[in-house]
PDB file of N, CA and C in Angstrom:
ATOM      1  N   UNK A   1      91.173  95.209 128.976  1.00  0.00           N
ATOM      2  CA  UNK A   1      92.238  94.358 128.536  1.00  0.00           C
ATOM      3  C   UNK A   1      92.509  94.634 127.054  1.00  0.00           C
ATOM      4  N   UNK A   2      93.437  95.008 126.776  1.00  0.00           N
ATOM      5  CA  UNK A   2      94.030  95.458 125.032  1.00  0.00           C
ATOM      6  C   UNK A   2      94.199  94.023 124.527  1.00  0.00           C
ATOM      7  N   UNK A   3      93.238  94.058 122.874  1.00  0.00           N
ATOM      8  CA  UNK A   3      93.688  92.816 122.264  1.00  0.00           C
ATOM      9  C   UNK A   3      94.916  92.337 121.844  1.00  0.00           C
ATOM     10  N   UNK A   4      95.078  91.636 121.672  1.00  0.00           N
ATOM     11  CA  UNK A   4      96.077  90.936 120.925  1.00  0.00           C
ATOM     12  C   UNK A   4      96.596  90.633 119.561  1.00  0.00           C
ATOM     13  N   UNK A   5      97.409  91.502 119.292  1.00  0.00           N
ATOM     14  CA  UNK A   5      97.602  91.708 117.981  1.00  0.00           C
ATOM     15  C   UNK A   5      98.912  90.937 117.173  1.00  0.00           C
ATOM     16  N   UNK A   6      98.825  90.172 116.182  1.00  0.00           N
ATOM     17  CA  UNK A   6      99.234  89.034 115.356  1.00  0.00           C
ATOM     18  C   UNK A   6      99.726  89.900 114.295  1.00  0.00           C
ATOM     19  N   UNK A   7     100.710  89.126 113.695  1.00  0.00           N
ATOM     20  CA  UNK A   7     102.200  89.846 112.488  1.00  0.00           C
ATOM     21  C   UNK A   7     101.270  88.987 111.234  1.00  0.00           C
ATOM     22  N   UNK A   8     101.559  89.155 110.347  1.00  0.00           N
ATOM     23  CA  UNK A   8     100.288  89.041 108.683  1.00  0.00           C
ATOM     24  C   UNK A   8     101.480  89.792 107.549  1.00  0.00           C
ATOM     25  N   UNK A   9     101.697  88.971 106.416  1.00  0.00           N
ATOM     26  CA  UNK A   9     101.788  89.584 105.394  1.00  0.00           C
ATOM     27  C   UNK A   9     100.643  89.644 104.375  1.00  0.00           C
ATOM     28  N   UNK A  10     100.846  90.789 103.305  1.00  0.00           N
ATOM     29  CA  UNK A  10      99.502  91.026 102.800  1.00  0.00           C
ATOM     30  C   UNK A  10     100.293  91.097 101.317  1.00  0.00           C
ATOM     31  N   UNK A  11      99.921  90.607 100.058  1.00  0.00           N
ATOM     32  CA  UNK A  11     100.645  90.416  99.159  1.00  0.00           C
ATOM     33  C   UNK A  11      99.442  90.501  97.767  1.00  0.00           C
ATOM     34  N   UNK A  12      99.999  91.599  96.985  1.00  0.00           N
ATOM     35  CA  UNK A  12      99.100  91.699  95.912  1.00  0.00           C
ATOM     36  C   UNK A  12      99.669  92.686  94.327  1.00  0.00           C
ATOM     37  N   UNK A  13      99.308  92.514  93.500  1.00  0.00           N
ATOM     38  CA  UNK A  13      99.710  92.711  92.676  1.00  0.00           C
ATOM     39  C   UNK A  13      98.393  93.420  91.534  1.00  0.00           C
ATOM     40  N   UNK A  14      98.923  95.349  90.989  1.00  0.00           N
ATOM     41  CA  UNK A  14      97.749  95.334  90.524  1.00  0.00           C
ATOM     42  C   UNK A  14      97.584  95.310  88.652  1.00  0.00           C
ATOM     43  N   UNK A  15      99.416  94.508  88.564  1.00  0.00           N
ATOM     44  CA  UNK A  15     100.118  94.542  86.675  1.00  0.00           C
ATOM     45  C   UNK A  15     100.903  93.121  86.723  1.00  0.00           C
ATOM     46  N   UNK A  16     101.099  93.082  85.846  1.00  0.00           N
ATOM     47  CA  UNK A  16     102.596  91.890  85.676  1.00  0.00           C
ATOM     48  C   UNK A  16     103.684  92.176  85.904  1.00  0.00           C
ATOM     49  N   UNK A  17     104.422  91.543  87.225  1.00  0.00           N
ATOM     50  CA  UNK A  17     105.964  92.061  87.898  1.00  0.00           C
ATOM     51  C   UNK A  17     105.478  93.075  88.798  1.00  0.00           C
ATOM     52  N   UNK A  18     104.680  93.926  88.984  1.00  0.00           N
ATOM     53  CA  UNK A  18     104.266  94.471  90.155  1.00  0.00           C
ATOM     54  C   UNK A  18     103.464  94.117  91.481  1.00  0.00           C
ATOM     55  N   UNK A  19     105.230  93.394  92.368  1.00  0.00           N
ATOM     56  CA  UNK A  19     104.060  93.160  93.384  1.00  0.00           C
ATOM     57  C   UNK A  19     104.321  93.548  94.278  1.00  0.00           C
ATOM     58  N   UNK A  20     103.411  94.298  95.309  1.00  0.00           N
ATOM     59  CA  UNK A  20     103.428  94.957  96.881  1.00  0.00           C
ATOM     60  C   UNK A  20     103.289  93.614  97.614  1.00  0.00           C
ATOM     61  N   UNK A  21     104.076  93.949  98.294  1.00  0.00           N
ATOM     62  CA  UNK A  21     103.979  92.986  99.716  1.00  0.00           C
ATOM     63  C   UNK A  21     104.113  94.309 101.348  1.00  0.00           C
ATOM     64  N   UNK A  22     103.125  94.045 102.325  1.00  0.00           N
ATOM     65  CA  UNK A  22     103.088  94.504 103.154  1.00  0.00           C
ATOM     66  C   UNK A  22     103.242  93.947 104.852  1.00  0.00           C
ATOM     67  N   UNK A  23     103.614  94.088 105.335  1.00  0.00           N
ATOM     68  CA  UNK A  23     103.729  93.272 106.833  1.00  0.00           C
ATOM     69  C   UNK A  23     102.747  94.669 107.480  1.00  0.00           C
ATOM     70  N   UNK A  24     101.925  93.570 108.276  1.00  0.00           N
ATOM     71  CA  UNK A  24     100.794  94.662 109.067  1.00  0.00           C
ATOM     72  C   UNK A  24     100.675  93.691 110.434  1.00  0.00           C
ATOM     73  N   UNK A  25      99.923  94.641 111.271  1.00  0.00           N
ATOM     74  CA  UNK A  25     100.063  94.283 112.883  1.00  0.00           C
ATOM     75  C   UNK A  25      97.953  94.187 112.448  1.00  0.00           C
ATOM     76  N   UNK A  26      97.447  92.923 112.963  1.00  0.00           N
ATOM     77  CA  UNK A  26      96.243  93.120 113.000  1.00  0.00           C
ATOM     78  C   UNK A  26      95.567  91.952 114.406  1.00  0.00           C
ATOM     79  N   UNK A  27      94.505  92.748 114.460  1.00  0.00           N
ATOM     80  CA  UNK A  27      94.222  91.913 116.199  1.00  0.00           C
ATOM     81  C   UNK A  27      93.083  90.544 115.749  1.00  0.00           C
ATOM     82  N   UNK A  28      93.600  89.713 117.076  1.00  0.00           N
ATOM     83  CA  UNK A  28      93.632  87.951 117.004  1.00  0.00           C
ATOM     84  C   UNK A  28      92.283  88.342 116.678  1.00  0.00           C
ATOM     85  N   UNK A  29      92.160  87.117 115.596  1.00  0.00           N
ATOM     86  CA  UNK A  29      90.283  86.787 115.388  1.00  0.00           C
ATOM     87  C   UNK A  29      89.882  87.152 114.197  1.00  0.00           C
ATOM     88  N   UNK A  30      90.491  88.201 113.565  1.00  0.00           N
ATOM     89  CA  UNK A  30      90.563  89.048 112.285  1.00  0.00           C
ATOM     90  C   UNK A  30      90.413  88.416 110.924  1.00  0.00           C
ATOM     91  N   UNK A  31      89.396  88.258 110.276  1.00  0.00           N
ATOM     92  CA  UNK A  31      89.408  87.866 108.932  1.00  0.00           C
ATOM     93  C   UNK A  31      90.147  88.408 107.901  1.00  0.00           C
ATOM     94  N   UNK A  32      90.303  87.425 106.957  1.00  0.00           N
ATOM     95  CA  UNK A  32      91.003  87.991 105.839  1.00  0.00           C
ATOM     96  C   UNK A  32      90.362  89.495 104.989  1.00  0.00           C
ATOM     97  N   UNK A  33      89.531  89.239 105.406  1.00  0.00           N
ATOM     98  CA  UNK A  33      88.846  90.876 104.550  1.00  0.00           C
ATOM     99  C   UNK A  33      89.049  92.336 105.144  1.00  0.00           C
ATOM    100  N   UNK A  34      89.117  91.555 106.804  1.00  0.00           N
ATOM    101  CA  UNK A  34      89.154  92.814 107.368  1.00  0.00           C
ATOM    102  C   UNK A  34      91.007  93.528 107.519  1.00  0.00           C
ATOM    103  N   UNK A  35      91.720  92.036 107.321  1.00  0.00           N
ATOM    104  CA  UNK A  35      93.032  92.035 107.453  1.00  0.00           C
ATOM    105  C   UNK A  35      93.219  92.820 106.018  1.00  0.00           C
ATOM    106  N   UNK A  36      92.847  92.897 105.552  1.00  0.00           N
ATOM    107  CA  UNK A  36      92.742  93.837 103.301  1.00  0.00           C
ATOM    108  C   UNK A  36      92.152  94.825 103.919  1.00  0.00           C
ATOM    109  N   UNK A  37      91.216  95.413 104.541  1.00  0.00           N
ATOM    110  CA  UNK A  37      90.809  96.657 105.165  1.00  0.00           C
ATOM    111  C   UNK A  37      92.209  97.174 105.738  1.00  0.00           C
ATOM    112  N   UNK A  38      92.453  96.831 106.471  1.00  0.00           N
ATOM    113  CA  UNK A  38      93.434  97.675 107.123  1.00  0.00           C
ATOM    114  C   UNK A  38      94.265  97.775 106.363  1.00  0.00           C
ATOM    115  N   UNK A  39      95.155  96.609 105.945  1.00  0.00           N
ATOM    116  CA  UNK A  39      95.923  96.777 104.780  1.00  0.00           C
ATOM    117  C   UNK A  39      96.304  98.012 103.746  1.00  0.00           C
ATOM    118  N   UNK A  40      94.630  98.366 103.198  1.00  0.00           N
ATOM    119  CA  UNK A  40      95.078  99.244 102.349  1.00  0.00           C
ATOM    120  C   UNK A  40      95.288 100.641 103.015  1.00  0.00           C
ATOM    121  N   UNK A  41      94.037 100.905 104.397  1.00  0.00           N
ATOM    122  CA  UNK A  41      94.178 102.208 104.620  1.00  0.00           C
ATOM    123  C   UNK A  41      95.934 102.601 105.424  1.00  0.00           C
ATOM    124  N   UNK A  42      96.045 101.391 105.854  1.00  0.00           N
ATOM    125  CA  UNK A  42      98.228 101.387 106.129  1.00  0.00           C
ATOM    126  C   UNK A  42      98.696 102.051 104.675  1.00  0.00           C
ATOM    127  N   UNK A  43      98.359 101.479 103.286  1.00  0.00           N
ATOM    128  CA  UNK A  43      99.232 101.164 102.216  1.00  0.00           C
ATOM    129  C   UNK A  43      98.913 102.777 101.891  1.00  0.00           C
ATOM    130  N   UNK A  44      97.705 103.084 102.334  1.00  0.00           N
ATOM    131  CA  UNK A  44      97.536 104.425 101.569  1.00  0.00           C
ATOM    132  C   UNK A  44      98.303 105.826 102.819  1.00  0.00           C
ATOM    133  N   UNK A  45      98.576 105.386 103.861  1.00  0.00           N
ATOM    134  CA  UNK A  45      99.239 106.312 104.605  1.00  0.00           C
ATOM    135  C   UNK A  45     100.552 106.336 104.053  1.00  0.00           C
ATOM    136  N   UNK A  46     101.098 105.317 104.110  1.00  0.00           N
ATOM    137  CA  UNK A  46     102.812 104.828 103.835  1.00  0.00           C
ATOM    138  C   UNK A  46     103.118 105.543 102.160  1.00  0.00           C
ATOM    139  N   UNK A  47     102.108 104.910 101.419  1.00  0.00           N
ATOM    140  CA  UNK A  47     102.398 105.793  99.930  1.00  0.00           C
ATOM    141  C   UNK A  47     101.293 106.754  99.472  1.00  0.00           C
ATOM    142  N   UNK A  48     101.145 107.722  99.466  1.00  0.00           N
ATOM    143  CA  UNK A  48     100.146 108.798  99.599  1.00  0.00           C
ATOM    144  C   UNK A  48     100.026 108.709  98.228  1.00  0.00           C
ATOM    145  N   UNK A  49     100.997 108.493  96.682  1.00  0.00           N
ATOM    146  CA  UNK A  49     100.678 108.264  95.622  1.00  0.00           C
ATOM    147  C   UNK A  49      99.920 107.567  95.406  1.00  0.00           C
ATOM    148  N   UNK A  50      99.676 106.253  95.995  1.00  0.00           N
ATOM    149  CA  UNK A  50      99.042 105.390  95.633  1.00  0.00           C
ATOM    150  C   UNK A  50      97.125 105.310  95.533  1.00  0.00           C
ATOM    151  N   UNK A  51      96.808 104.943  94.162  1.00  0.00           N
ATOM    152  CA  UNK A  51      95.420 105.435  93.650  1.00  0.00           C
ATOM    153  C   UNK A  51      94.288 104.396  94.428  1.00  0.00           C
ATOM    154  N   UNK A  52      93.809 105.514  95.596  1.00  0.00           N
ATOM    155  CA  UNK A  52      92.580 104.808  96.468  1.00  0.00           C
ATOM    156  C   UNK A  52      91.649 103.391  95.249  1.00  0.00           C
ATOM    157  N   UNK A  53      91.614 104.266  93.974  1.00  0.00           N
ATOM    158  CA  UNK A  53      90.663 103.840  93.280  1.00  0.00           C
ATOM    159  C   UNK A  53      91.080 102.476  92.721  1.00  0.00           C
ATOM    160  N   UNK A  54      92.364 101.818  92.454  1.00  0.00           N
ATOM    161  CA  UNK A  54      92.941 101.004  92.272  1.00  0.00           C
ATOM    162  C   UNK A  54      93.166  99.310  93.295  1.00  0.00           C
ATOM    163  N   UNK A  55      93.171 100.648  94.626  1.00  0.00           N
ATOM    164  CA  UNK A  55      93.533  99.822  95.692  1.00  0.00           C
ATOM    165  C   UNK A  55      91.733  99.383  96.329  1.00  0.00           C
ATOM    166  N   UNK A  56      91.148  99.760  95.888  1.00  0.00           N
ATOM    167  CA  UNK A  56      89.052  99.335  96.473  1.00  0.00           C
ATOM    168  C   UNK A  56      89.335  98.274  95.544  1.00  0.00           C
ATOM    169  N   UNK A  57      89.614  97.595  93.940  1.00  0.00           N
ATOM    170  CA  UNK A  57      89.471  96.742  93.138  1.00  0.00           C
ATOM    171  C   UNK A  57      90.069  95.344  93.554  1.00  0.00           C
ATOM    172  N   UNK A  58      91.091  95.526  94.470  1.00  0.00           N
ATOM    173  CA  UNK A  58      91.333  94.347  95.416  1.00  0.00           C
ATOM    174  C   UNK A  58      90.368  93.692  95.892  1.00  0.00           C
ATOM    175  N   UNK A  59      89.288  93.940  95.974  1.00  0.00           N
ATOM    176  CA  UNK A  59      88.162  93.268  96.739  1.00  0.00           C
ATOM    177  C   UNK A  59      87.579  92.289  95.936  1.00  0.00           C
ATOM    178  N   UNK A  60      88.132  92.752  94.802  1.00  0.00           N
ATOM    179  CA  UNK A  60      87.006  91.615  93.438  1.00  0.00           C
ATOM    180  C   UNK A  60      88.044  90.753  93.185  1.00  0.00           C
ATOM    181  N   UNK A  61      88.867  90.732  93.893  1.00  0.00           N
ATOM    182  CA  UNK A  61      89.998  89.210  93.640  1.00  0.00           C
ATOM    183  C   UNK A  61      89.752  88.290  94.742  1.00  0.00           C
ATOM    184  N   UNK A  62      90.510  86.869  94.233  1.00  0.00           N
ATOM    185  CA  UNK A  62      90.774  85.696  94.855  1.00  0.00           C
ATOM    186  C   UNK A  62      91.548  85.898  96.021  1.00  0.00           C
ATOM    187  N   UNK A  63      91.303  85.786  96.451  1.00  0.00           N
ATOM    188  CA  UNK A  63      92.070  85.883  98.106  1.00  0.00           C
ATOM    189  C   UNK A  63      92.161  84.235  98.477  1.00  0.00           C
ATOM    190  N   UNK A  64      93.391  84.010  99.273  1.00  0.00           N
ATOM    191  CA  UNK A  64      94.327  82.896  99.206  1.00  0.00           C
ATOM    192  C   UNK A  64      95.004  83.213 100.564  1.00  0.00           C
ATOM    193  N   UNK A  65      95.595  81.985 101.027  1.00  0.00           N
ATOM    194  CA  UNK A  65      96.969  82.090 102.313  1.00  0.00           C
ATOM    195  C   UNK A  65      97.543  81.220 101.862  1.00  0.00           C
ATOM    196  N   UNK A  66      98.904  81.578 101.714  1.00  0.00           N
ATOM    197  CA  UNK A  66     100.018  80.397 101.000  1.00  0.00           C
ATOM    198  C   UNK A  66      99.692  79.744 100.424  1.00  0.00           C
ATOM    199  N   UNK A  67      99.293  80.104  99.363  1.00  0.00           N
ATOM    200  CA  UNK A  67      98.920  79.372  97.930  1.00  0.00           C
ATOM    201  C   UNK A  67      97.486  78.702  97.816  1.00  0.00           C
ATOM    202  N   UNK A  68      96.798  79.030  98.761  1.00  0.00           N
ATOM    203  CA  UNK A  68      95.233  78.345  98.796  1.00  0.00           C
ATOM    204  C   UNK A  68      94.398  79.194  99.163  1.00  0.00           C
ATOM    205  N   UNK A  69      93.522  78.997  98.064  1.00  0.00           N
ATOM    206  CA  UNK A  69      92.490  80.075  98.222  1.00  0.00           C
ATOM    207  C   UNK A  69      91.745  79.766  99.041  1.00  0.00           C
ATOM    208  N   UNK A  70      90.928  80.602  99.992  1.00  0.00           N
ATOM    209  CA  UNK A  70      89.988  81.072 100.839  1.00  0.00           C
ATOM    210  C   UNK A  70      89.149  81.845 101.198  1.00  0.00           C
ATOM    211  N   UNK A  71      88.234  81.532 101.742  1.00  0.00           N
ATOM    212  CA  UNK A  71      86.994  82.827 101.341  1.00  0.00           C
ATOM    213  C   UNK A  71      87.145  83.992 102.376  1.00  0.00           C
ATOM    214  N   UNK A  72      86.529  84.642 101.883  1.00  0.00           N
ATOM    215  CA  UNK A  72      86.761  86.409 102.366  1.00  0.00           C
ATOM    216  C   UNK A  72      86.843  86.107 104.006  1.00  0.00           C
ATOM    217  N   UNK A  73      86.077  85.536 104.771  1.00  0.00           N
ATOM    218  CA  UNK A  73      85.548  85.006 105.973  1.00  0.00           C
ATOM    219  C   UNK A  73      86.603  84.036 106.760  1.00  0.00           C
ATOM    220  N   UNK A  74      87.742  83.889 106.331  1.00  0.00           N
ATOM    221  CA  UNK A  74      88.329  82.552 107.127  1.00  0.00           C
ATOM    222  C   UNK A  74      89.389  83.528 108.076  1.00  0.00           C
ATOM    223  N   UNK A  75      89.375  83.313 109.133  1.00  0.00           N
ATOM    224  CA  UNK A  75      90.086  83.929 110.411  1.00  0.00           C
ATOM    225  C   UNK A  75      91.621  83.534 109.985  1.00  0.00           C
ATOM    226  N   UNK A  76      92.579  84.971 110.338  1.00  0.00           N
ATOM    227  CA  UNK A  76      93.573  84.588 109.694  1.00  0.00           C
ATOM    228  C   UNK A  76      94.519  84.066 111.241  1.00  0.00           C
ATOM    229  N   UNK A  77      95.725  83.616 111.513  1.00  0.00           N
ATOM    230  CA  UNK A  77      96.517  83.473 112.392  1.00  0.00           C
ATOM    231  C   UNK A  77      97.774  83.821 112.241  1.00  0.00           C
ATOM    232  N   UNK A  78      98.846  83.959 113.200  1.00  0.00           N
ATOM    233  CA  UNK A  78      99.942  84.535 113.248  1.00  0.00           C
ATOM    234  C   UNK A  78     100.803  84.111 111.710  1.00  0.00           C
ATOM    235  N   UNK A  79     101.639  84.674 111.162  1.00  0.00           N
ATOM    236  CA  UNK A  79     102.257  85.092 109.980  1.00  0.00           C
ATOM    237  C   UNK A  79     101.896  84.062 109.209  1.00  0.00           C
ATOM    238  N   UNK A  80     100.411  84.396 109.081  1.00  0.00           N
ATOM    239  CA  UNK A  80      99.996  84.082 107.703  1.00  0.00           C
ATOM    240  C   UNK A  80     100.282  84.492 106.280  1.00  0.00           C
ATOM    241  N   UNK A  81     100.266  84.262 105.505  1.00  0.00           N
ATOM    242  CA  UNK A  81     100.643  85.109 103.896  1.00  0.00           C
ATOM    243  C   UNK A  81      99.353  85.470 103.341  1.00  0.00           C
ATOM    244  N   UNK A  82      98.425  86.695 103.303  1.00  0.00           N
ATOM    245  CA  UNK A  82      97.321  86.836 102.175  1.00  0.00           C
ATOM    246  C   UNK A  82      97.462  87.045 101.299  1.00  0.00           C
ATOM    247  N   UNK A  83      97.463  86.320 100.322  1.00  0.00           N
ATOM    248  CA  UNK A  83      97.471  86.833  98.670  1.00  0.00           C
ATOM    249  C   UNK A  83      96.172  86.955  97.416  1.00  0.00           C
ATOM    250  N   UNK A  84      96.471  87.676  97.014  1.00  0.00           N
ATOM    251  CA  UNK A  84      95.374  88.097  96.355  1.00  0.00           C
ATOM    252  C   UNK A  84      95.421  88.006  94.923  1.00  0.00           C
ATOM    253  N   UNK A  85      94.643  86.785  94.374  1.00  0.00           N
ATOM    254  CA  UNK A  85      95.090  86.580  92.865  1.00  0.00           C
ATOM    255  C   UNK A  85      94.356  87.355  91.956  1.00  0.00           C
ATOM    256  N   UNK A  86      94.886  87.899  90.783  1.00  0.00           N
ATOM    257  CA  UNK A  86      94.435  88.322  89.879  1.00  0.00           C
ATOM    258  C   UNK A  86      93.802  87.449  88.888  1.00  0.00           C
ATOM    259  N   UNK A  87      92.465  87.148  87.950  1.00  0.00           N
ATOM    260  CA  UNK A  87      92.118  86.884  87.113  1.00  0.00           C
ATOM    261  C   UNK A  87      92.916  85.877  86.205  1.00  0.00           C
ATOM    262  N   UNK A  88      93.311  85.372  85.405  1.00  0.00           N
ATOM    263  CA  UNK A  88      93.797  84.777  84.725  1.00  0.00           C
ATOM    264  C   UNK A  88      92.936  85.432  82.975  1.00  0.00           C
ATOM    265  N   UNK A  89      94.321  86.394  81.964  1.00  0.00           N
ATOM    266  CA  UNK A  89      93.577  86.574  80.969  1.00  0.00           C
ATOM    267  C   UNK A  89      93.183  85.758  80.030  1.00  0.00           C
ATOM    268  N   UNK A  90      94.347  84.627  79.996  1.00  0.00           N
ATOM    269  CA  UNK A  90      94.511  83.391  79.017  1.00  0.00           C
ATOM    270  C   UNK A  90      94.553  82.295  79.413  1.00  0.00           C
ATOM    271  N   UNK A  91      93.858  81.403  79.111  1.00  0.00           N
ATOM    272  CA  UNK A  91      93.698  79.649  79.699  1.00  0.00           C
ATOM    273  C   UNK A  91      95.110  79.221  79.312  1.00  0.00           C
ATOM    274  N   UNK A  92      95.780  79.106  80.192  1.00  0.00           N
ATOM    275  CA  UNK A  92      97.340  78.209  80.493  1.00  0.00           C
ATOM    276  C   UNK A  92      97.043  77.241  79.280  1.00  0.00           C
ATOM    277  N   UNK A  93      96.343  76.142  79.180  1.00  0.00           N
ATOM    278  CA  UNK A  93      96.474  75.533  77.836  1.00  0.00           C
ATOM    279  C   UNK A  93      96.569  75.597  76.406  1.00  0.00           C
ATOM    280  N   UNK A  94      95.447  76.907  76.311  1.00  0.00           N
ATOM    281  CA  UNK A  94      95.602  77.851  75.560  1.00  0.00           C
ATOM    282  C   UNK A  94      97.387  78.131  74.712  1.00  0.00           C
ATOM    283  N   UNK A  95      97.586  79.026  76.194  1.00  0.00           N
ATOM    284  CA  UNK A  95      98.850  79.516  76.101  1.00  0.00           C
ATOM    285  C   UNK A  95      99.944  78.537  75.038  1.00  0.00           C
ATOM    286  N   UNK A  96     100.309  77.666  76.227  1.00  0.00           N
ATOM    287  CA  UNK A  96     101.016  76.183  75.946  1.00  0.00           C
ATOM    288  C   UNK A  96     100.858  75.929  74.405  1.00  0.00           C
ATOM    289  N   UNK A  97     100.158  75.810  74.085  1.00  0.00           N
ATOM    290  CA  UNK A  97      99.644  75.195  72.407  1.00  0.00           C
ATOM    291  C   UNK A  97     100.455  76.429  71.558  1.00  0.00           C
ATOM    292  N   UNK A  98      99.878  77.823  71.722  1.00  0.00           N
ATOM    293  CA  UNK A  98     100.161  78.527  70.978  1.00  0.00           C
ATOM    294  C   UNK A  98     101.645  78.660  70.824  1.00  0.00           C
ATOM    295  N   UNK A  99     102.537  78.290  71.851  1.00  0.00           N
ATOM    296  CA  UNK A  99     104.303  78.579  72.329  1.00  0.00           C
ATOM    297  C   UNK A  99     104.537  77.383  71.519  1.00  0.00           C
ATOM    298  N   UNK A 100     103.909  76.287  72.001  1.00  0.00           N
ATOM    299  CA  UNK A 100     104.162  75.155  71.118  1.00  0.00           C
ATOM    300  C   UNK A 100     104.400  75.309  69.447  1.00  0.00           C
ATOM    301  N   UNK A 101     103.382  76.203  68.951  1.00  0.00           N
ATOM    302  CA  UNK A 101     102.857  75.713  67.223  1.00  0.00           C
ATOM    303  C   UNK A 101     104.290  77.075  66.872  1.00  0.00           C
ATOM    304  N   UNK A 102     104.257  78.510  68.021  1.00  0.00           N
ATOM    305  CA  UNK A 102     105.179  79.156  67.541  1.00  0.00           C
ATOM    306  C   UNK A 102     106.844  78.980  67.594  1.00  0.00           C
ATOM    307  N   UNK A 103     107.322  77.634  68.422  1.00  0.00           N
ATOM    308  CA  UNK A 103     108.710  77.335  68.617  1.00  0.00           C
ATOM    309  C   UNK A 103     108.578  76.383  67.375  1.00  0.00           C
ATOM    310  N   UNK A 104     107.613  75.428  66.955  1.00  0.00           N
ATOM    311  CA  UNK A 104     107.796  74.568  65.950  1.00  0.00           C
ATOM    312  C   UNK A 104     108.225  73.104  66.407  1.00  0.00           C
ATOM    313  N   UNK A 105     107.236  72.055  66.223  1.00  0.00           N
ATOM    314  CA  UNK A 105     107.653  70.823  66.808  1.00  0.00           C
ATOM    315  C   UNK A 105     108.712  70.200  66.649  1.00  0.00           C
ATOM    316  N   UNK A 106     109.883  70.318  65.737  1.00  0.00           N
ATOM    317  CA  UNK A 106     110.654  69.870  65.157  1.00  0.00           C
ATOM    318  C   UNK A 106     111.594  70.357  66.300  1.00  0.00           C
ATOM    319  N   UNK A 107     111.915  71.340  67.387  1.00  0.00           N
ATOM    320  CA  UNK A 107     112.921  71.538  67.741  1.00  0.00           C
ATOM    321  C   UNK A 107     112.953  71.712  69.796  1.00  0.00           C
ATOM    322  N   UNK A 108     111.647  70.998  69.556  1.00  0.00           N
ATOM    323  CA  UNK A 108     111.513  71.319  70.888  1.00  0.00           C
ATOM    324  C   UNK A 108     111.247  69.727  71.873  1.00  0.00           C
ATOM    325  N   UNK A 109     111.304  69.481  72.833  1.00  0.00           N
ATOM    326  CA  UNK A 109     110.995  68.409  73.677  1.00  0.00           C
ATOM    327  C   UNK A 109     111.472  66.972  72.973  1.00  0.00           C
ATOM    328  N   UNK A 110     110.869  66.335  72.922  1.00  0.00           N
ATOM    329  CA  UNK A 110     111.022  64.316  72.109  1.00  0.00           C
ATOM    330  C   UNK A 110     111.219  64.696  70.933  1.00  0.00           C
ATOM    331  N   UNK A 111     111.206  66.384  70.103  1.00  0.00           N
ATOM    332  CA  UNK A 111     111.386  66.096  68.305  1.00  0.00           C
ATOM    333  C   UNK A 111     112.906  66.947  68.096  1.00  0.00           C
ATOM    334  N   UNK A 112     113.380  67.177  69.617  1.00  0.00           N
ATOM    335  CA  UNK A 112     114.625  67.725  69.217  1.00  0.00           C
ATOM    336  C   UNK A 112     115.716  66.925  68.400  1.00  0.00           C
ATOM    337  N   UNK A 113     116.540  67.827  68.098  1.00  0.00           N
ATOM    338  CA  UNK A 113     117.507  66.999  67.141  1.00  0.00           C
ATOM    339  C   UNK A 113     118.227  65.975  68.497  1.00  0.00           C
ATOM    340  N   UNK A 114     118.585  65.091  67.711  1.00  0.00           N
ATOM    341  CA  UNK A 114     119.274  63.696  68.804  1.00  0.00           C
ATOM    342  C   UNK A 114     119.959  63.012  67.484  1.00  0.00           C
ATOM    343  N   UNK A 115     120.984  61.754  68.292  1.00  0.00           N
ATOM    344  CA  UNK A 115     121.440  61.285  67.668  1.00  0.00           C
ATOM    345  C   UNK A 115     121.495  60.429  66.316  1.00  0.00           C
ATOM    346  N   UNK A 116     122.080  59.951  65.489  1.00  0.00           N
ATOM    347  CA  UNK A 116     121.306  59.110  64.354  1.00  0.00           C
ATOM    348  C   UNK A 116     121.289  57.691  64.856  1.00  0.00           C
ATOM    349  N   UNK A 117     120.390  57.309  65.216  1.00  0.00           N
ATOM    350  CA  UNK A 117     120.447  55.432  65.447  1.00  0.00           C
ATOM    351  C   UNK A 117     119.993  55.259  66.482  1.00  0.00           C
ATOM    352  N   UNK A 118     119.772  56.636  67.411  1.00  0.00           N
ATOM    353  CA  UNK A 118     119.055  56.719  68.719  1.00  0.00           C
ATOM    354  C   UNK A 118     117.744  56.661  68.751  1.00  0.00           C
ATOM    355  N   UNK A 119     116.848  55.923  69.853  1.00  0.00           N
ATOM    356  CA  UNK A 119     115.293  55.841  70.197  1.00  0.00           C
ATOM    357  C   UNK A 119     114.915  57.250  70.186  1.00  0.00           C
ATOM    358  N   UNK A 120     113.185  57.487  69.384  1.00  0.00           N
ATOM    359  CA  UNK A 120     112.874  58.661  69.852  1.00  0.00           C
ATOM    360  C   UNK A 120     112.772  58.414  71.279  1.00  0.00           C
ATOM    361  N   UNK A 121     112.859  59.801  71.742  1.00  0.00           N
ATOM    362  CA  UNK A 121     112.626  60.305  72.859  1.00  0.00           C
ATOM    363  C   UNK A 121     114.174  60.272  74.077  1.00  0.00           C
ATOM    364  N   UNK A 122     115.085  60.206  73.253  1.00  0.00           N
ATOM    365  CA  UNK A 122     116.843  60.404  74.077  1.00  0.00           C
ATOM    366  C   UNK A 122     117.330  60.895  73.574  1.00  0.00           C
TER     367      UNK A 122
END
């Protein structure tokens, strides 16, 4: 009896603005790791440029289905989304503060210019 094979997108990114997305055929029962196995050896038939050595480093990321991460091990089901997050270089709060101190409080959010006689914060 031939298994049964389920539709999967596979979605990953290995820069900023570069992202592959792949649709792959993989059979019922299939974990997310093994669904990234196949994945790449598809990705590496389809683009023969593409650097084996680049595409093995996928493995040391966050792996996710529609926006929630999950461990290597969770059985995927029909058109699931796998995505594969990259690292984070800078703490988002971080970030925020620094955009903050470089736009200057005076012109941004509740310290924008507004009317004369008006409440802060309108």
């Amino acid at each position: 009896m031939a298994e049964r094979m389920i539709e999967v997108t596979l979605c990953w990114s290995l820069g900023p603005r570069h992202v592959q997305e792949l649709r792959l055929k993989v059979p019922e029962g299939s974990t997310v790791e093994s669904a990234l196995d196949l994945g790449i050896a598809q990705w590496l038939e389809v683009s023969p440029a593409a650097d084996p050595v680049s595409l093995s480093s996928l493995k040391f990321q966050q792996p996710g289905i529609w926006g929630r991460k999950v461990l290597w091990t969770q059985l995927v089901i029909a058109d699931d989304r796998i995505e594969l997050y990259r690292p984070l270089k800078v703490d988002p709060k971080v970030a925020r503060r620094q955009r903050f101190k470089r736009q200057g409080k005076g012109r941004t959010g509740l310290f924008a210019k507004r009317k004369s006689g008006s409440a802060a914060g309108y």
